[in-house]
C-alpha atoms as a PDB file:
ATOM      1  CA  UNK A   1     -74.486  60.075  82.334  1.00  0.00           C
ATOM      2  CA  UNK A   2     -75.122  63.219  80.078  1.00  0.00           C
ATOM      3  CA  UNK A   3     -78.785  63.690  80.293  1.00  0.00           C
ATOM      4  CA  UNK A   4     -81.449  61.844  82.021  1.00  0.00           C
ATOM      5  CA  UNK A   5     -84.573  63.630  80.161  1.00  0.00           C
ATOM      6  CA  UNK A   6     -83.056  62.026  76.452  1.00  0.00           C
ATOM      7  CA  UNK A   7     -85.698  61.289  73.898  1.00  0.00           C
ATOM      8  CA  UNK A   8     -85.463  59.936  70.873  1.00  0.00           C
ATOM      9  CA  UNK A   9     -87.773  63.020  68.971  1.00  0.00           C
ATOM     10  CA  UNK A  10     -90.626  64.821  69.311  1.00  0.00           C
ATOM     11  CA  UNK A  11     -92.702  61.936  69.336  1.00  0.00           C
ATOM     12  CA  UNK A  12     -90.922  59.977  72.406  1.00  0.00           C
ATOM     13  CA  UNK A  13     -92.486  61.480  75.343  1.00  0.00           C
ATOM     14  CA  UNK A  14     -90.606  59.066  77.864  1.00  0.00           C
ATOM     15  CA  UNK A  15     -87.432  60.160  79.186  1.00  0.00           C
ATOM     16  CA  UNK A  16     -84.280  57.811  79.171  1.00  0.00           C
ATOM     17  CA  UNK A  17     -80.666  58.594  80.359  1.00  0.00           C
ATOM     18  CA  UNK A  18     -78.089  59.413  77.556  1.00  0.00           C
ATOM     19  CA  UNK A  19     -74.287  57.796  77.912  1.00  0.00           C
ATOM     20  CA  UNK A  20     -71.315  58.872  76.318  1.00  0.00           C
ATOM     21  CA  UNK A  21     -68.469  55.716  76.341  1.00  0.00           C
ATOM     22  CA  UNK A  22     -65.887  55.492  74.435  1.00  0.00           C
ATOM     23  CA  UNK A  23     -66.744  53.880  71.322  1.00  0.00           C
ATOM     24  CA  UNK A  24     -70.363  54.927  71.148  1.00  0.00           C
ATOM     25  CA  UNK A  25     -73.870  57.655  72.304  1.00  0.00           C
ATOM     26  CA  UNK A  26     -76.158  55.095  74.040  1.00  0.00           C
ATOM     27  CA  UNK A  27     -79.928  56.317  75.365  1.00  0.00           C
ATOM     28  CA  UNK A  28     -81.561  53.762  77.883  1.00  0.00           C
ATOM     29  CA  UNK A  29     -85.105  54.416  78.151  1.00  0.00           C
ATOM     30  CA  UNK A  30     -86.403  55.229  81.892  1.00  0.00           C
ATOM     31  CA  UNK A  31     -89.799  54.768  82.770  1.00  0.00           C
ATOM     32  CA  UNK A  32     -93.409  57.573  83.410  1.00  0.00           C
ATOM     33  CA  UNK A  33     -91.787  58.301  87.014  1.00  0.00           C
ATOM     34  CA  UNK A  34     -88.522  59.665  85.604  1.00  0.00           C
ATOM     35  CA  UNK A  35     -90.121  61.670  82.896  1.00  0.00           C
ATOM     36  CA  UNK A  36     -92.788  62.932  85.191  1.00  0.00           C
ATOM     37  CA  UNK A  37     -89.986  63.659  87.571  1.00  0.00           C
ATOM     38  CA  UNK A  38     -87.829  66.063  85.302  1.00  0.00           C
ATOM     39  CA  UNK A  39     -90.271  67.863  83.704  1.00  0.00           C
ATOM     40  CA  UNK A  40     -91.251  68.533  87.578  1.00  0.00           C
ATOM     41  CA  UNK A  41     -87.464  69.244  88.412  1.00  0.00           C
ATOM     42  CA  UNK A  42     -84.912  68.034  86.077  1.00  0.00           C
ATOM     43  CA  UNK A  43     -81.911  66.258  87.113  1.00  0.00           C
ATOM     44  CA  UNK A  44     -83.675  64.818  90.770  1.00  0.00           C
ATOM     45  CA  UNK A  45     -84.936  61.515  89.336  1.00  0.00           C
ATOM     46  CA  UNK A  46     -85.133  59.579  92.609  1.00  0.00           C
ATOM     47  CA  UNK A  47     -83.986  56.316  90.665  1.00  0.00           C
ATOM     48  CA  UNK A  48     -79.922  55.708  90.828  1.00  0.00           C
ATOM     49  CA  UNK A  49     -78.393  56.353  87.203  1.00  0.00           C
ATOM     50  CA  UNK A  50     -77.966  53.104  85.277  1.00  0.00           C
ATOM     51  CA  UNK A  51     -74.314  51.500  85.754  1.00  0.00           C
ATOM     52  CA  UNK A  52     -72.696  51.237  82.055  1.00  0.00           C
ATOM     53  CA  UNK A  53     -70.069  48.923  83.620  1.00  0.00           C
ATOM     54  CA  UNK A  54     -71.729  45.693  81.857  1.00  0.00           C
ATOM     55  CA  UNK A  55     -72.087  47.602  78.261  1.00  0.00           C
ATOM     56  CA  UNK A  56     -74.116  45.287  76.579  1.00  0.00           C
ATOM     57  CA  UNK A  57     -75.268  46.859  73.295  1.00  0.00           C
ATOM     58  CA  UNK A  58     -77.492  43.797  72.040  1.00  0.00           C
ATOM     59  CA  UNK A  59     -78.878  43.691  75.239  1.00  0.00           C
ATOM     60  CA  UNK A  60     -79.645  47.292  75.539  1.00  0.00           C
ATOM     61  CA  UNK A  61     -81.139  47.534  72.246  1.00  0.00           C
ATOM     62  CA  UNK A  62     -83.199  44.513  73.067  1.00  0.00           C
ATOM     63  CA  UNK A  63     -84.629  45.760  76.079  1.00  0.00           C
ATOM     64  CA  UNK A  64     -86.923  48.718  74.306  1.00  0.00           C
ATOM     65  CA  UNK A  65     -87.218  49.460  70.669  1.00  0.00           C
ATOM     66  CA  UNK A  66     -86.304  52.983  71.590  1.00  0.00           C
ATOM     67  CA  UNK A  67     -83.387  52.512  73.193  1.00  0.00           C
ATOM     68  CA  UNK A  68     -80.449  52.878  70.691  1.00  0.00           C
ATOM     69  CA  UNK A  69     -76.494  52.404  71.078  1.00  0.00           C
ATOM     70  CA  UNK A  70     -74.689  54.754  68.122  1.00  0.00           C
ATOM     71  CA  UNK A  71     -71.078  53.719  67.272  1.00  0.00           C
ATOM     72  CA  UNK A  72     -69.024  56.649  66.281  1.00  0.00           C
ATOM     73  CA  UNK A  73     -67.276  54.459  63.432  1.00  0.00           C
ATOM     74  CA  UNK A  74     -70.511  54.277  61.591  1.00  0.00           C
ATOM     75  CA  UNK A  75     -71.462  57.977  61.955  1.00  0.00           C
ATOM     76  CA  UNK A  76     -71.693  59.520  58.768  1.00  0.00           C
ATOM     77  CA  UNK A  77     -72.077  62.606  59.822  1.00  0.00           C
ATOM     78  CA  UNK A  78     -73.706  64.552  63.069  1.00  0.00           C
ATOM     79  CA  UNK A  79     -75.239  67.626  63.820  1.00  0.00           C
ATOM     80  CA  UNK A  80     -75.504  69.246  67.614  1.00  0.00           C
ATOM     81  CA  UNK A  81     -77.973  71.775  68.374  1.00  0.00           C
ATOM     82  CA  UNK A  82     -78.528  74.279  70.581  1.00  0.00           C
ATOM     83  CA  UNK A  83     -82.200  74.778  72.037  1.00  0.00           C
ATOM     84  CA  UNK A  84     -84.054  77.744  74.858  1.00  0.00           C
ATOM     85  CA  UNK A  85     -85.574  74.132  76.462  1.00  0.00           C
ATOM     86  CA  UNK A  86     -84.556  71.372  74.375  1.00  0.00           C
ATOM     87  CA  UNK A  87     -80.961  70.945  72.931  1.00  0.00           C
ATOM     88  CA  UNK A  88     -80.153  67.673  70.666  1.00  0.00           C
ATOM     89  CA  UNK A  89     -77.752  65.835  68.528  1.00  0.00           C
ATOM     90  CA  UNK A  90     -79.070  64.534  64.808  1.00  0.00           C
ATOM     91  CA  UNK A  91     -77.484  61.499  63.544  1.00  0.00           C
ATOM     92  CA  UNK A  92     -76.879  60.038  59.628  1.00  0.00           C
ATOM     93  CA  UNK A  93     -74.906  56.612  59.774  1.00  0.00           C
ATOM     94  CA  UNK A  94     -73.059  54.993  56.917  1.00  0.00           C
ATOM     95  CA  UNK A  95     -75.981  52.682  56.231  1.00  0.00           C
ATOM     96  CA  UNK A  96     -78.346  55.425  55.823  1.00  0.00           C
ATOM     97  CA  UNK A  97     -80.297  54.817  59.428  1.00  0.00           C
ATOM     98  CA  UNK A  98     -80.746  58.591  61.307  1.00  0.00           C
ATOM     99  CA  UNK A  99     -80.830  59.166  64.564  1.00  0.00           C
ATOM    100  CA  UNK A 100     -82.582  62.044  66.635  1.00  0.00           C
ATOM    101  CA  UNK A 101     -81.757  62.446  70.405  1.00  0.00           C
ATOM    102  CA  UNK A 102     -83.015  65.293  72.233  1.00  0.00           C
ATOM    103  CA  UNK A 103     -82.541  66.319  76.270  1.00  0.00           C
ATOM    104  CA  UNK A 104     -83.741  69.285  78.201  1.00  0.00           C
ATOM    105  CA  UNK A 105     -81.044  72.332  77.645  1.00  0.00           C
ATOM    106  CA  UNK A 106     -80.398  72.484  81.299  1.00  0.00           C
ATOM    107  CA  UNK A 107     -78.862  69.288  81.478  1.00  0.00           C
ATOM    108  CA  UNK A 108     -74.720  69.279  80.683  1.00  0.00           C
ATOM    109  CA  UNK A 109     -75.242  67.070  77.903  1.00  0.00           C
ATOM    110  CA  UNK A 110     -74.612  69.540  74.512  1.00  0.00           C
ATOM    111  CA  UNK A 111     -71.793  71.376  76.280  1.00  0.00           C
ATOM    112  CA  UNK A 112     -70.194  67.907  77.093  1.00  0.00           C
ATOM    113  CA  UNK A 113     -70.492  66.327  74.197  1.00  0.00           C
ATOM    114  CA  UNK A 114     -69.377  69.650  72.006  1.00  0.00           C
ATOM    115  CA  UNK A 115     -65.866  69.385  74.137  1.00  0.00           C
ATOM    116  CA  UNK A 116     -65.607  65.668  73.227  1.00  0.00           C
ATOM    117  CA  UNK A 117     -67.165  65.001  69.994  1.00  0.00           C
ATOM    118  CA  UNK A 118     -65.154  67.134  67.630  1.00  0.00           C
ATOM    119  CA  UNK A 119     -61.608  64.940  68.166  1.00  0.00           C
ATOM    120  CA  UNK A 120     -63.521  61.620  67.935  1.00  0.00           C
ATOM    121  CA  UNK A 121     -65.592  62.430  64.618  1.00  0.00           C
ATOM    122  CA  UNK A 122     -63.540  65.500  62.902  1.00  0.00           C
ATOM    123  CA  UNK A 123     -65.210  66.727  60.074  1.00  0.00           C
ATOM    124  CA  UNK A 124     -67.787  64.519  60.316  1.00  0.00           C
ATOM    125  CA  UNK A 125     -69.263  66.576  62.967  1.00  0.00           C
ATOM    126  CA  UNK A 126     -71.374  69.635  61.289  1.00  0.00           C
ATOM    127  CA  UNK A 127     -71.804  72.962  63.392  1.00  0.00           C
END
């Protein structure tokens, strides 16, 4: 898990953990406790990380309309940015749909995925 304070914008006040595999960015919303929790203290959510061993993207997506599962073959192109308290990745598919995920700069998530994004998207990745 990269982040456990990911939204999906400014308007998505509920926390969810972000998950790099991979083929694919996946954010699993968490629940009031979790959010409540690391804006208290970030990274001591008292609930266990989600297991991504049974990746099931139609059933993540299913469970909350604000979870989302992004496939790197259908980026179009991606944008990472840097933050003082909220860092974030911006997302444009092939098919036009974006994607906004933001997480609380403390949290490893930017520096992680700046290592491991560039070799998996190339150029598609902006900086």
């Amino acid at each position: 898990m990269l982040a456990a304070s990911c939204t999906t914008g400014w308007l998505d006040w509920v926390h969810g953990e972000l998950w790099l595999l991979p083929d694919s960015l996946v954010r699993v919303r968490g629940g009031f406790v979790d959010t409540v929790v690391n804006s208290i203290a970030p990274g001591m959510s008292e609930q266990a990380a989600t297991s991504m061993t049974a990746y099931d993207p139609v059933a993540i997506l299913g469970v909350h309309h604000t979870n989302e599962v992004i496939p790197f073959g259908g980026i179009a192109h991606a944008r990472l940015h840097p933050g003082l308290t909220t860092a974030g990745v911006d997302v444009t598919m092939t098919d036009g749909t974006r994607h906004k995920l933001l997480w609380l700069s403390s949290e490893p998530a930017r520096r992680v995925l700046a290592d491991r994004l560039p070799p998996v998207l190339g150029s598609r990745l902006i900086r």
